[in-house]
N, C-alpha and C. Protein backbone atom coordinates (compact mmCIF):
# COMPACT_ATOMS: atom_id res chain seq x y z
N UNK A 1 -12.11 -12.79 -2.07
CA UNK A 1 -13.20 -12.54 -1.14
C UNK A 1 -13.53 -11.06 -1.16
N UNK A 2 -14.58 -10.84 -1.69
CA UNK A 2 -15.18 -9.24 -1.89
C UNK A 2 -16.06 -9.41 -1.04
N UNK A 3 -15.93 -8.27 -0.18
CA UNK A 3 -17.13 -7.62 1.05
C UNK A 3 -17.42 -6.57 0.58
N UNK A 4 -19.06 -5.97 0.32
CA UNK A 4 -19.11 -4.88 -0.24
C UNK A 4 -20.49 -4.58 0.90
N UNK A 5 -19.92 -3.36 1.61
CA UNK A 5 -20.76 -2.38 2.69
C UNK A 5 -21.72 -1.32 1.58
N UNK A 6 -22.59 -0.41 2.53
CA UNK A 6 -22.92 0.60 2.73
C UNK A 6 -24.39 0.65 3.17
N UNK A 7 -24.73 2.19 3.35
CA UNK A 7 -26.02 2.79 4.00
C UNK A 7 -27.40 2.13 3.41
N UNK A 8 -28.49 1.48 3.58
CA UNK A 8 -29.43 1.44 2.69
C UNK A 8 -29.70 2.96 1.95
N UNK A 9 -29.95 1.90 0.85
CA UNK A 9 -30.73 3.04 -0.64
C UNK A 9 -29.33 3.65 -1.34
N UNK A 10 -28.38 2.58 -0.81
CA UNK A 10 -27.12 3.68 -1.93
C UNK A 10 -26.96 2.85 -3.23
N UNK A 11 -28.48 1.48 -3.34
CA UNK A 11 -27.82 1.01 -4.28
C UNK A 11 -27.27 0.00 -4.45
N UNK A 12 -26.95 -0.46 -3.37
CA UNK A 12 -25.65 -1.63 -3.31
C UNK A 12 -26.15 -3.17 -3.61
N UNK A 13 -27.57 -3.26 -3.86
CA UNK A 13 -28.38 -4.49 -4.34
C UNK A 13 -28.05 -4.40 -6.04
N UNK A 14 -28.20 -3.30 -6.60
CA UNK A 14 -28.49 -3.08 -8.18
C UNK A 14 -27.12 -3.38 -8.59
N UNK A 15 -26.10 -2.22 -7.74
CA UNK A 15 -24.67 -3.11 -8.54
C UNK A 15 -24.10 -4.52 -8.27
N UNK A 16 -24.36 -4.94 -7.14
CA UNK A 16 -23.90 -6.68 -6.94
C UNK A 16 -24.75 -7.45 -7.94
N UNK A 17 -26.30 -7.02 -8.30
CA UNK A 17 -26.45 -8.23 -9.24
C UNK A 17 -26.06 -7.33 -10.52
N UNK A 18 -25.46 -6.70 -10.86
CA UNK A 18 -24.88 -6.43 -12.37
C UNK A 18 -23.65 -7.23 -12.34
N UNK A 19 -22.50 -6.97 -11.05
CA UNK A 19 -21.12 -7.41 -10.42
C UNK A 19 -21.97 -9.64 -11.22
N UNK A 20 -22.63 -9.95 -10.33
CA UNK A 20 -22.76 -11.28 -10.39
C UNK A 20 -23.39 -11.60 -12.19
N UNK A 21 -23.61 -10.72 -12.77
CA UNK A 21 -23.99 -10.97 -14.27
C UNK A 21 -23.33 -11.44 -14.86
N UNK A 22 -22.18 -10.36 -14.62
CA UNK A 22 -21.13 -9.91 -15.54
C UNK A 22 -20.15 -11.32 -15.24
N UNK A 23 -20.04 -11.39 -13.80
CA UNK A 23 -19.10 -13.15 -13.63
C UNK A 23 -19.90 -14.20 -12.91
N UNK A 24 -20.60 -14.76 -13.75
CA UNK A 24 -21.79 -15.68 -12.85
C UNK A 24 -21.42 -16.46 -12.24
N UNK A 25 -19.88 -16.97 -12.20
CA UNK A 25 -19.32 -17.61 -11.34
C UNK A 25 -19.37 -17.17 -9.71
N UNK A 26 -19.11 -16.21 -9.81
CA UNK A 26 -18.99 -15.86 -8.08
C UNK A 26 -19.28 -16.46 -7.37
N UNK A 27 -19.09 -17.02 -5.86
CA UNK A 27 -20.14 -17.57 -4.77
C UNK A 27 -20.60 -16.32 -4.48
N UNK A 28 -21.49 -16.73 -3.67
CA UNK A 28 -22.23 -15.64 -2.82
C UNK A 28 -22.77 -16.05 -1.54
N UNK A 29 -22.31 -15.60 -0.96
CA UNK A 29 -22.59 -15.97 0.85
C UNK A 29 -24.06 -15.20 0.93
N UNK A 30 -24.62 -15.91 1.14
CA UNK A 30 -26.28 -15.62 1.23
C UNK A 30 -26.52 -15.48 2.83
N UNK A 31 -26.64 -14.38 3.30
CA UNK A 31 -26.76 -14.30 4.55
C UNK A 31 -28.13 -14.57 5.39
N UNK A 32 -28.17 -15.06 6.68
CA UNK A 32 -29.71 -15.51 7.41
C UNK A 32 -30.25 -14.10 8.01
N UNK A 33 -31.45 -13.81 8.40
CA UNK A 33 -32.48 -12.58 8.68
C UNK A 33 -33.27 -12.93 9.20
N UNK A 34 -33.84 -11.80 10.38
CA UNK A 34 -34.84 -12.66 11.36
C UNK A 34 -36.45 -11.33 10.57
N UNK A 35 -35.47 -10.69 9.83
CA UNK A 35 -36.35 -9.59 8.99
C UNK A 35 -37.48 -10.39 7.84
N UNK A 36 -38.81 -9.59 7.58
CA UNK A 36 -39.65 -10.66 7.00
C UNK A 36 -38.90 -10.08 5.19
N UNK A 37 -39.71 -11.32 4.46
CA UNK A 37 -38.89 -10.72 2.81
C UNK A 37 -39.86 -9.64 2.57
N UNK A 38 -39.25 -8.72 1.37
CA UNK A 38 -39.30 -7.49 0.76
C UNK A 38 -40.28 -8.38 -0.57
N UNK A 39 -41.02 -7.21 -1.15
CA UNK A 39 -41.54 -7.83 -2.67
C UNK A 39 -40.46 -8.07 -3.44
N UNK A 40 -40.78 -9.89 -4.28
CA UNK A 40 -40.14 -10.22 -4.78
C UNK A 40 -38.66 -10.81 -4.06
N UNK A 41 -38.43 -10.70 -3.38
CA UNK A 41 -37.73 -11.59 -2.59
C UNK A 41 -37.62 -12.85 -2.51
N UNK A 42 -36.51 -13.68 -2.49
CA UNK A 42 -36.72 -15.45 -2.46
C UNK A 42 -35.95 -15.95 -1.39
N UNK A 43 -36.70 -16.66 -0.46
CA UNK A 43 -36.29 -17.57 0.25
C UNK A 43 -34.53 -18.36 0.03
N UNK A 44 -33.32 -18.41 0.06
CA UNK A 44 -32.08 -18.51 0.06
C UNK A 44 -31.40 -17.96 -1.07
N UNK A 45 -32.31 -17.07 -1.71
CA UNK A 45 -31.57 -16.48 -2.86
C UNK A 45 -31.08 -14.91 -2.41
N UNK A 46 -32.00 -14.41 -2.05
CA UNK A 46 -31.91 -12.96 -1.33
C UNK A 46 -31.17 -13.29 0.02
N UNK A 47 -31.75 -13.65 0.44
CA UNK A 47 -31.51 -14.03 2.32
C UNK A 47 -32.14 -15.26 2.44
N UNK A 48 -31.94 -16.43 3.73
CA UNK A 48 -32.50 -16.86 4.30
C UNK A 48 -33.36 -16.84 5.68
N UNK A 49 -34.36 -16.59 5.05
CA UNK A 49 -35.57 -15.97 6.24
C UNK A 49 -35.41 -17.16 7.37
N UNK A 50 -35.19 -16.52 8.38
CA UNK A 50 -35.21 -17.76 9.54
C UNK A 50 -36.24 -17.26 10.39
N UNK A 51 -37.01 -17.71 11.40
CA UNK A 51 -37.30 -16.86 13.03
C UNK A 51 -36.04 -16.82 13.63
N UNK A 52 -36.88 -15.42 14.90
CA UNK A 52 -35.88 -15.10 15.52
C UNK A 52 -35.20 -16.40 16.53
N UNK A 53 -36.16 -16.97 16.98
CA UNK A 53 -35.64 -18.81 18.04
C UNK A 53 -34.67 -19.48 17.07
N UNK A 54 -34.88 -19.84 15.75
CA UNK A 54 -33.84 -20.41 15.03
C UNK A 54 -32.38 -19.85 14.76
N UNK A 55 -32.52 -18.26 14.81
CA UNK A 55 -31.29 -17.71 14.07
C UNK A 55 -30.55 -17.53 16.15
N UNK A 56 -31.11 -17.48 16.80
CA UNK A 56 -30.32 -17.40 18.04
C UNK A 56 -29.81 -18.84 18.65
N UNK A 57 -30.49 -19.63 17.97
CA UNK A 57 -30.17 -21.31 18.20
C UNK A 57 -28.96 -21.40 17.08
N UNK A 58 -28.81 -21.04 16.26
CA UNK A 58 -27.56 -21.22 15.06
C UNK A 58 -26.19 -19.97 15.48
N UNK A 59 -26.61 -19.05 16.43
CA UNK A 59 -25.72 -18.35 16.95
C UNK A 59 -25.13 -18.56 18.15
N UNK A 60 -25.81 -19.32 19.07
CA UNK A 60 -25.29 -20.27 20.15
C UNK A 60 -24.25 -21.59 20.27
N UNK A 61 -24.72 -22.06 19.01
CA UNK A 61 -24.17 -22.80 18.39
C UNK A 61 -22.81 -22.86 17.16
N UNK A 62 -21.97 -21.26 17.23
CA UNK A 62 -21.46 -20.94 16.73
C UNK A 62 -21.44 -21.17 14.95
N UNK A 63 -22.23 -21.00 14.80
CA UNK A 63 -22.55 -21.51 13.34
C UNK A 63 -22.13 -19.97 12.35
N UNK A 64 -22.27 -19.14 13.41
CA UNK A 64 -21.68 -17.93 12.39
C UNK A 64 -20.60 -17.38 12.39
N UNK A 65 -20.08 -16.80 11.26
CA UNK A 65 -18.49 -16.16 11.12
C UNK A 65 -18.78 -14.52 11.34
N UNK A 66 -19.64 -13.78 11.46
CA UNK A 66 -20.11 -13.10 11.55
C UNK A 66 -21.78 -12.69 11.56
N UNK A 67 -22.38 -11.68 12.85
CA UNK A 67 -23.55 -11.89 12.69
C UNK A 67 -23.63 -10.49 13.75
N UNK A 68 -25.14 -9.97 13.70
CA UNK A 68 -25.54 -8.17 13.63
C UNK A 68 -26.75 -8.44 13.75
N UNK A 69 -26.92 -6.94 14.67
CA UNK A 69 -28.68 -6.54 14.72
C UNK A 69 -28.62 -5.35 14.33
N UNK A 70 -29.53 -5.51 13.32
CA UNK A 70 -29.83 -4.09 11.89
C UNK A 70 -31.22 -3.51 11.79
N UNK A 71 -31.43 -2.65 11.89
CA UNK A 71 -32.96 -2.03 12.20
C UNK A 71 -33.99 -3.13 12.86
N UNK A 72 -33.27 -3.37 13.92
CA UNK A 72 -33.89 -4.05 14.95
C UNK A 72 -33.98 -5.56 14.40
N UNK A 73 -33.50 -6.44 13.44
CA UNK A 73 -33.50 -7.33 12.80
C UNK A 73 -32.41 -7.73 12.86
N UNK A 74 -31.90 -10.01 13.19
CA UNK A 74 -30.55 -10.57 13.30
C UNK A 74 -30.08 -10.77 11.37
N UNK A 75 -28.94 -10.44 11.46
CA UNK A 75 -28.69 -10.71 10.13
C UNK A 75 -27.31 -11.72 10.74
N UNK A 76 -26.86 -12.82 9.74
CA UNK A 76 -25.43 -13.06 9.96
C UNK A 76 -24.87 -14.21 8.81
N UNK A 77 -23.83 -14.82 9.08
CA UNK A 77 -23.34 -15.29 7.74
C UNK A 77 -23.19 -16.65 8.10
N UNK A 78 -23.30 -17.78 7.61
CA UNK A 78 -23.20 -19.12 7.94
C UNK A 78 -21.45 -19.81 7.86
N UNK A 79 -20.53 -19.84 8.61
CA UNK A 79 -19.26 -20.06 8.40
C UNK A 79 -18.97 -21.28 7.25
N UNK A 80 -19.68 -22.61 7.42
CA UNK A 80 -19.08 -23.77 6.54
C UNK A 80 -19.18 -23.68 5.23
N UNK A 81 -20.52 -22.87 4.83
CA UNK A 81 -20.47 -22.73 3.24
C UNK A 81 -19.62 -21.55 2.90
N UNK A 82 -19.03 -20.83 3.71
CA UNK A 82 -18.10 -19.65 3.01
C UNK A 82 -17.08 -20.38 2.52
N UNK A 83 -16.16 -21.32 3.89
CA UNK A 83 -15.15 -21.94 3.47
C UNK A 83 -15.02 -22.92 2.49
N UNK A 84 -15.85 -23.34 2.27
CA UNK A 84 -16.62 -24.32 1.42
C UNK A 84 -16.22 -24.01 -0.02
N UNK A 85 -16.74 -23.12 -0.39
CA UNK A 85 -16.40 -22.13 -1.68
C UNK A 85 -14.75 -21.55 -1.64
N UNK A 86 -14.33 -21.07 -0.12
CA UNK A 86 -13.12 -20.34 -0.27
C UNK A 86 -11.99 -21.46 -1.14
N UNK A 87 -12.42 -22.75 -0.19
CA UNK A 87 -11.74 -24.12 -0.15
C UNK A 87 -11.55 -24.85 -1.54
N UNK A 88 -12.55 -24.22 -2.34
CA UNK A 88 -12.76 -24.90 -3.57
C UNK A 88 -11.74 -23.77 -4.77
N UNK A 89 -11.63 -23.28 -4.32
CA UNK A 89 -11.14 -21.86 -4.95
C UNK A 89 -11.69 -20.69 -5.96
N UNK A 90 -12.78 -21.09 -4.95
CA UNK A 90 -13.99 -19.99 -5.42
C UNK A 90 -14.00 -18.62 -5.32
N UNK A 91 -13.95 -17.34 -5.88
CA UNK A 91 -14.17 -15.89 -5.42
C UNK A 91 -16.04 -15.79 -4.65
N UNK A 92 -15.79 -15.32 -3.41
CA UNK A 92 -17.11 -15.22 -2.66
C UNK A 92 -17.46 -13.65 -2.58
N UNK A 93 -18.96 -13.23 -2.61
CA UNK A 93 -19.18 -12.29 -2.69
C UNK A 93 -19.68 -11.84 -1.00
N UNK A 94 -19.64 -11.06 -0.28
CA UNK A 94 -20.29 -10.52 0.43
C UNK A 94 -20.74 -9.52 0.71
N UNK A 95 -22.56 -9.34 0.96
CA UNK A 95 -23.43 -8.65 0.96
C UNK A 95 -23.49 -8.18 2.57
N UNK A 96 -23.35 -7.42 3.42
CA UNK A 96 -23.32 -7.68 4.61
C UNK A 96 -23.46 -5.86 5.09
N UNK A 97 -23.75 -5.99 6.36
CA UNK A 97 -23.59 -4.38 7.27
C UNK A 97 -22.27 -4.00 7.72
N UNK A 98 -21.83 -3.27 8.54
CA UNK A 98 -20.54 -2.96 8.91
C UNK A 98 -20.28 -3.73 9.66
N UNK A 99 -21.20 -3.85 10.94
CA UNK A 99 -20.68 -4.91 11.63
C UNK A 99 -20.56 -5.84 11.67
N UNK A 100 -21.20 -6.50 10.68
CA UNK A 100 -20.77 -7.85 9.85
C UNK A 100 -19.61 -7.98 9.17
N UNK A 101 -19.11 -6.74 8.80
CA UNK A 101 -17.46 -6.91 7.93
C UNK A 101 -16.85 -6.64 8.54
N UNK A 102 -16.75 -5.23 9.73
CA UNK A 102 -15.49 -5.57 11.09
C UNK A 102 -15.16 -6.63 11.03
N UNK A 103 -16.33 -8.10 11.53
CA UNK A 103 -16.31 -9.27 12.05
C UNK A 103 -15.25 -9.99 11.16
N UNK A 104 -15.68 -9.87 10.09
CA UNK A 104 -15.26 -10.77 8.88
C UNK A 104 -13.74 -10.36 8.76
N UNK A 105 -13.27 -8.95 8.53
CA UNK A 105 -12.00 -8.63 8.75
C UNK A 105 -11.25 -9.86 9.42
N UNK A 106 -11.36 -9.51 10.92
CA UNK A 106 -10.55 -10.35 11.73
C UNK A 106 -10.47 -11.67 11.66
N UNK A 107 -11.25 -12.39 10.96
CA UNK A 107 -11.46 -13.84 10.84
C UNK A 107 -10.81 -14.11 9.23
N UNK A 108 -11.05 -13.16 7.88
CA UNK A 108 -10.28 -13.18 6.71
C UNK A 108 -9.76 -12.18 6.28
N UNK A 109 -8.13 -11.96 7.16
CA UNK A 109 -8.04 -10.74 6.62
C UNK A 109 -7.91 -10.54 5.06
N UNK A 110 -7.30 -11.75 4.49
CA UNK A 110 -6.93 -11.39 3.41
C UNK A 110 -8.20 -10.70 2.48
N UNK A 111 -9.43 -10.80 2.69
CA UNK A 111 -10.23 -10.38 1.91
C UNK A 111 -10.15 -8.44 1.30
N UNK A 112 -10.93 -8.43 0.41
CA UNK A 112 -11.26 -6.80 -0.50
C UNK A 112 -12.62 -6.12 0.19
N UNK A 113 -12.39 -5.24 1.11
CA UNK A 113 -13.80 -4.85 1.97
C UNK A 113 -13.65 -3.57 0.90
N UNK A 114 -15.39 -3.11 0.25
CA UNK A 114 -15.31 -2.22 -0.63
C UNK A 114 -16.74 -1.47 0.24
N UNK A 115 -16.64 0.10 0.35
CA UNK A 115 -17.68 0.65 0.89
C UNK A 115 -18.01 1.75 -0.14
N UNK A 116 -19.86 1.50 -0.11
CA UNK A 116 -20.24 2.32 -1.23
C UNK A 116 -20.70 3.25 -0.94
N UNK A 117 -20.86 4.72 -1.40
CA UNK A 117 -21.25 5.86 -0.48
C UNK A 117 -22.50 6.26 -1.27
N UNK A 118 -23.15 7.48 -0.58
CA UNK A 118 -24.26 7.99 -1.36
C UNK A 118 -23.35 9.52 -1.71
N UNK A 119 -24.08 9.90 -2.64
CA UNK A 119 -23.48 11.18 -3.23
C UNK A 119 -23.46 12.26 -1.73
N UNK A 120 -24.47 12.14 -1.19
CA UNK A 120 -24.72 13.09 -0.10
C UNK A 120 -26.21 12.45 0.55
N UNK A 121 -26.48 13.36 1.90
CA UNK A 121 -27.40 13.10 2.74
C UNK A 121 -28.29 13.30 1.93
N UNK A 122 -28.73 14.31 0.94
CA UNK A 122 -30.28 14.92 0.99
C UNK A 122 -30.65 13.58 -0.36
N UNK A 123 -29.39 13.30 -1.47
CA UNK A 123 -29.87 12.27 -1.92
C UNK A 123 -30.37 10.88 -1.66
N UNK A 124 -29.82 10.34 -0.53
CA UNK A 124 -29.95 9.27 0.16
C UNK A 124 -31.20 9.41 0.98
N UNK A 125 -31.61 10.76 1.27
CA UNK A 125 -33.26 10.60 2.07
C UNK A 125 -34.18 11.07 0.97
N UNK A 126 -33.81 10.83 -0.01
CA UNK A 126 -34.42 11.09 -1.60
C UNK A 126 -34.58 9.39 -2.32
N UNK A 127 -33.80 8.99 -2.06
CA UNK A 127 -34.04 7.81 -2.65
C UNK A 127 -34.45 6.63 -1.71
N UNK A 128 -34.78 6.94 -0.10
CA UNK A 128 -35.28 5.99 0.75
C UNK A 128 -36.54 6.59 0.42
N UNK A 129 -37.07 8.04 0.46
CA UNK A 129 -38.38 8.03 0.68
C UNK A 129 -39.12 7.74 -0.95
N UNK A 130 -38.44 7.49 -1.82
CA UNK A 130 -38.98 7.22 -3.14
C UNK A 130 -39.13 5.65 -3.48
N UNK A 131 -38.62 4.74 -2.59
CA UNK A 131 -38.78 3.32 -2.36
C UNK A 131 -40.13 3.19 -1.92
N UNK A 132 -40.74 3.91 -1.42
CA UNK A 132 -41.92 3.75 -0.69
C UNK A 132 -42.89 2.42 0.35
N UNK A 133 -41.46 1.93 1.04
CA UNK A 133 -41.61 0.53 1.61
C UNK A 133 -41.08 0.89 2.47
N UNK A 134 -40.97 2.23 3.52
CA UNK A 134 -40.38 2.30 4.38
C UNK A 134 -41.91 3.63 5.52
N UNK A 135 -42.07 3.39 6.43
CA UNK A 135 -42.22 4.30 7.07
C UNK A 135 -41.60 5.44 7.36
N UNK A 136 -41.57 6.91 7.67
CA UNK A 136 -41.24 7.96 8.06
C UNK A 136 -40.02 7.65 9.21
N UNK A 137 -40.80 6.90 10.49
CA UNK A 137 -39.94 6.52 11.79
C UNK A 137 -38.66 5.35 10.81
N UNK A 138 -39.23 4.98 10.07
CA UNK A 138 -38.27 4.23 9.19
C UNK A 138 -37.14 4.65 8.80
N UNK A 139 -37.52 5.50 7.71
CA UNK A 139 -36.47 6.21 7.08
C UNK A 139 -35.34 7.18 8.04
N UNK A 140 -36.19 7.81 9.07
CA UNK A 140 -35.71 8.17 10.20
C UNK A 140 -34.85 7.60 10.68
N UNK A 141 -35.01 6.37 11.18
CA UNK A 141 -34.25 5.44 11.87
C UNK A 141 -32.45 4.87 10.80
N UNK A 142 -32.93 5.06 9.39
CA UNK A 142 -31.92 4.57 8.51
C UNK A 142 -30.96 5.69 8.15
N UNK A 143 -31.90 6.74 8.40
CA UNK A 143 -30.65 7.75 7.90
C UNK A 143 -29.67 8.28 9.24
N UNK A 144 -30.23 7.72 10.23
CA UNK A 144 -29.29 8.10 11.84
C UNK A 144 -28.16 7.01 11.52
N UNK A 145 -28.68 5.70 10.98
CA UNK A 145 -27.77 4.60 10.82
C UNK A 145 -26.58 4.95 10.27
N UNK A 146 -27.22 5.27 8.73
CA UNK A 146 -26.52 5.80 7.71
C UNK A 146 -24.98 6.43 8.12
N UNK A 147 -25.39 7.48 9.01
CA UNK A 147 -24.37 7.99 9.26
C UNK A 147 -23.55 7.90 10.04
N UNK A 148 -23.76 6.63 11.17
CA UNK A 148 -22.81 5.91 11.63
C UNK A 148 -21.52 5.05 10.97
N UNK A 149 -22.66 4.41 9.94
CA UNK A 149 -21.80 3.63 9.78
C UNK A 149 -20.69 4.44 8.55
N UNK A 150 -21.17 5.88 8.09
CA UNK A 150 -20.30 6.12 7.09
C UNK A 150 -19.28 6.42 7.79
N UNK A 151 -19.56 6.86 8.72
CA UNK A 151 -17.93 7.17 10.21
C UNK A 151 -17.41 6.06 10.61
N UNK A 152 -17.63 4.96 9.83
CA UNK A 152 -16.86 4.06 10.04
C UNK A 152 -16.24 3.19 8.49
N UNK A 153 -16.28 4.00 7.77
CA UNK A 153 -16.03 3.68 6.57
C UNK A 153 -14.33 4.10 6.06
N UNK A 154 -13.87 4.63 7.19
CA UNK A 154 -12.48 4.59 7.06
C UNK A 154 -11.14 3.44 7.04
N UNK A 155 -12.37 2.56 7.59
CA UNK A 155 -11.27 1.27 7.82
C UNK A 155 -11.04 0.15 6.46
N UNK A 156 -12.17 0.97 5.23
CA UNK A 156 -12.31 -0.16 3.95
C UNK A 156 -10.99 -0.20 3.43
N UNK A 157 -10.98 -0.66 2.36
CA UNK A 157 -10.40 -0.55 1.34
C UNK A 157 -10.07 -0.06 0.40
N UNK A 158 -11.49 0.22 -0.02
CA UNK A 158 -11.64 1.17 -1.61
C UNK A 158 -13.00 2.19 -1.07
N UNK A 159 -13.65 2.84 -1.35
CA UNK A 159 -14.38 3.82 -1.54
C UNK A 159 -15.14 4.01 -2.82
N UNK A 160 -16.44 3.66 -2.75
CA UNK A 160 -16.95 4.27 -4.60
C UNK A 160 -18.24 4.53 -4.11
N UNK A 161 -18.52 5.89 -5.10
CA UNK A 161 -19.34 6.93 -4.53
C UNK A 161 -20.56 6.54 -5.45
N UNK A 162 -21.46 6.03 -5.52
CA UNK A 162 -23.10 5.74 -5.92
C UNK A 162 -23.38 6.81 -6.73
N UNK A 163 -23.25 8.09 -7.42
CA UNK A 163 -23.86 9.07 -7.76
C UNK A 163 -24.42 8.27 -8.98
N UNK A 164 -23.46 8.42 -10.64
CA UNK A 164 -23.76 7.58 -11.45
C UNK A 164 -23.63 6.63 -11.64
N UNK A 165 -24.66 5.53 -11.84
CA UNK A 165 -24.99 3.79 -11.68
C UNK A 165 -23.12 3.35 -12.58
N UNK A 166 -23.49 4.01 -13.69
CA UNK A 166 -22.65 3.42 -14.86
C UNK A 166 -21.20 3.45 -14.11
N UNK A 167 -20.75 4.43 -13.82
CA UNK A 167 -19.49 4.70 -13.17
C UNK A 167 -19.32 4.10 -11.79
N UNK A 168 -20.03 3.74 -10.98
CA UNK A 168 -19.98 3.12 -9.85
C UNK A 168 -19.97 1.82 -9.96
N UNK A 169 -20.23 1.20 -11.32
CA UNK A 169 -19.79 0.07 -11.57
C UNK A 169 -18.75 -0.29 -12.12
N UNK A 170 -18.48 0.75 -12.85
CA UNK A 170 -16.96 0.46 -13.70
C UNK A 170 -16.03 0.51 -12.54
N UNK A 171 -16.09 1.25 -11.41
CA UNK A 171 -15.42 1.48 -10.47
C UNK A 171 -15.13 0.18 -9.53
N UNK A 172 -16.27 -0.37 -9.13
CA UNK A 172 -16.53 -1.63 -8.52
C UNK A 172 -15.88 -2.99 -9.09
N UNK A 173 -16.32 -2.79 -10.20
CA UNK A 173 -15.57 -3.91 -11.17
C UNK A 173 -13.99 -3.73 -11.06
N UNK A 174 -13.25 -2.57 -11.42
CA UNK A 174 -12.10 -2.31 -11.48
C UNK A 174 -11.16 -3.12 -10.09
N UNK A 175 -11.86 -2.75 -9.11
CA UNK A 175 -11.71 -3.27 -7.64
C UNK A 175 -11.67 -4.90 -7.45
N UNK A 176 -12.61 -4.90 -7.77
CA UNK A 176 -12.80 -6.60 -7.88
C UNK A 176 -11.57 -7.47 -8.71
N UNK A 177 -11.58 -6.56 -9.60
CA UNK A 177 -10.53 -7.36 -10.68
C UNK A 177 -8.86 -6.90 -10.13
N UNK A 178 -8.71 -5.95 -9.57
CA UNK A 178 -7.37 -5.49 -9.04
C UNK A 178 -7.26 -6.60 -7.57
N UNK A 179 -8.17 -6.82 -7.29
CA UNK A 179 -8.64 -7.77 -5.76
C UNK A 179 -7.72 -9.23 -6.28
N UNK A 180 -8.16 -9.88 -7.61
CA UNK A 180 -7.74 -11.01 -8.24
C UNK A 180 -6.25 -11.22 -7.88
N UNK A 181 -5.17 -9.98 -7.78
CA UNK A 181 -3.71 -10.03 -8.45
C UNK A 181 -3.19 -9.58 -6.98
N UNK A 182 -4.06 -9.57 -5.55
CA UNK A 182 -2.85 -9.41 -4.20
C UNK A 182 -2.29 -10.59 -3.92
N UNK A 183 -1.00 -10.51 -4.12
CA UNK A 183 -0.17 -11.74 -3.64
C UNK A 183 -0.50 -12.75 -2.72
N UNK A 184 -1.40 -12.40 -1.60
CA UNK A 184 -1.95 -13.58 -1.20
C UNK A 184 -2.92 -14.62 -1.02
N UNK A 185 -3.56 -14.30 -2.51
CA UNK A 185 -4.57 -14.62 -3.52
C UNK A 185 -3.56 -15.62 -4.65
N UNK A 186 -2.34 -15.60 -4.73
CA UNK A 186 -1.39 -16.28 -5.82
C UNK A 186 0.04 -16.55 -5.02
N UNK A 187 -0.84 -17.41 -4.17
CA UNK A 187 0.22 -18.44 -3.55
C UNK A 187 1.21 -19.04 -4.17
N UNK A 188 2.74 -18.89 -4.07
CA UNK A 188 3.50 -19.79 -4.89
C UNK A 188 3.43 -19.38 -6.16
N UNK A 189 3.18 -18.05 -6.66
CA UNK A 189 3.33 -17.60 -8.36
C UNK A 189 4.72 -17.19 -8.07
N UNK A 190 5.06 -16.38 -6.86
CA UNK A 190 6.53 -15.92 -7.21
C UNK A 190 7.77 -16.74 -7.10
N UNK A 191 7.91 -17.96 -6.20
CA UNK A 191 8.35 -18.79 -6.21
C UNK A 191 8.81 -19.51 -7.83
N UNK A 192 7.08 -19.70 -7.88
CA UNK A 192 7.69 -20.48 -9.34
C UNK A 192 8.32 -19.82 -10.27
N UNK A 193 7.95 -18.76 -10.57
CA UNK A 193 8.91 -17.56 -11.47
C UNK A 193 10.07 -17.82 -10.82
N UNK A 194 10.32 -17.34 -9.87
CA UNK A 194 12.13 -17.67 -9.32
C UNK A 194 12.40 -19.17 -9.72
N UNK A 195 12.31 -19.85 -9.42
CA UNK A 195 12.66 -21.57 -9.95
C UNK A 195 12.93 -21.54 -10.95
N UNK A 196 12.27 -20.39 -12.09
CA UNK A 196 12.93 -20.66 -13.92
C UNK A 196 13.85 -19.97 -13.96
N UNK A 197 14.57 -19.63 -13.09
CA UNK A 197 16.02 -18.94 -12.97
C UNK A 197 17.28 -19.55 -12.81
N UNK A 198 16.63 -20.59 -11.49
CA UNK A 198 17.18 -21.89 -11.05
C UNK A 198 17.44 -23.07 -12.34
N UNK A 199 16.47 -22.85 -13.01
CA UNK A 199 16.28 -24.10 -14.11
C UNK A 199 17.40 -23.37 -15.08
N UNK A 200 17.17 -22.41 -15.15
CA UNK A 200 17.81 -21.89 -16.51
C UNK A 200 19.85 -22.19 -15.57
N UNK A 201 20.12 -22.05 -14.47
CA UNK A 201 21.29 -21.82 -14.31
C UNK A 201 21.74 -23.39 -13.96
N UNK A 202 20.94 -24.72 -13.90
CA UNK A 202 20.95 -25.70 -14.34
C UNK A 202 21.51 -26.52 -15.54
C-alpha cells in the first residue's frame, strides 16, 4: 500500500502515471471530489466527480476510509474497493492530501506513506503560475497550503525532492520496491524458512 502526498504543482500526477506504466498492475484507489474536472480529465479514472449532496450522503453513511476539504473542495476515498484489492493481494496506489493520509495511517498502518517536496518556494509558485488554470487568489491560496502541509511532512516515511523528473522517479520507484520486502507484507516467509531447519533435523 503506497500513499504518495504533496503540495500541488510538485508534480506528483506526472510521476504516479510513469510509477503506474512502469507496473500496470497496481490498483489505484481513485478518489471522489466535489471539485469540477480539469482539461482532459475522466470521470473514475482521474477522480470521481460527485456533487457536493452525494459525496456528504456517502460520508454519513460511512462509506469512507478517509476523506478532506481541499481548496474548499470534499475529496475522500471509498473503503470497500481499497480492501477489495488489498484482499486480493493487490499493491494499491494512493493519490491523496495529508489529511487524507493521517486518516489512512491509523486505519493501515502497515502501509509506505511517501511525501514529495518541491525544490523550494519560489519554484513551486513558478510552476503553479505557469499551469495557467489557476487564479492569482488561487495560487495564493495553494501556496499558504503548501506550506502547511510541508510542516507536516515529518510524520512520512520517505522524502523525495521533485527538482529533477528523472531522479525523483528513480527515487520513488526505489521506495516502492523496498515497500515490497517489510515483513508485514510477507506473512509467514520467516516461519517457512525456519521449518527447513526443522525438516532438515527430521
Amino acid at each position: 500500500m503506497l500513499v504518495i502526498c504533496a503540495p500541488s504543482g510538485t508534480g506528483k500526477s506526472t510521476l504516479i502515471s510513469k510509477l503506474r506504466q512502469e507496473f500496470p498492475d497496481f490498483g489505484f484507489s481513485v478518489s471522489y471530489t466535489t471539485r469540477d474536472p480539469r482539461e482532459g480529465e475522466e470521470d473514475g479514472v482521474h477522480y470521481n466527480f460527485v456533487s457536493r449532496d452525494r459525496f456528504v450522503a456517502m460520508r454519513s453513511k460511512g462509506e469512507f476510509c478517509e476523506w478532506a476539504e481541499v481548496h474548499g473542495n470534499f475529496y475522500g476515498t471509498a473503503t470497500t474497493p481499497v480492501r477489495k484489492m488489498l484482499d486480493a493481494g493487490q499493491d494499491v496506489l494512493f493519490d491523496i492530501d495529508v489529511q487524507g493520509a493521517s486518516q489512512l495511517r491509523k486505519v493501515f498502518p502497515e502501509g509506505v506513506f511517501v511525501f514529495l517536496l518541491p525544490p523550494s518556494r519560489e519554484e513551486l509558485l513558478s510552476r503553479l503560475s505557469g499551469r495557467g488554470t489557476d487564479s492569482e487568489d488561487s495560487i495564493a491560496r495553494r501556496m499558504k497550503n503548501a506550506e502547511g502541509e510541508l510542516r507536516e511532512a515529518h510524520w512520512f516515511d520517505y522524502w523525495v525532492v521533485n527538482d529533477d523528473l528523472d531522479e525523483a522517479y528513480r527515487e520513488l520507484r526505489a521506495v516502492y520496491l523496498a515497500g515490497l520486502t517489510l515483513p508485514a507484507l510477507r506473512p509467514g516467509l520467516l516461519e517457512s524458512v525456519l521449518d527447513t531447519w526443522e525438516e532438515d533435523r527430521g
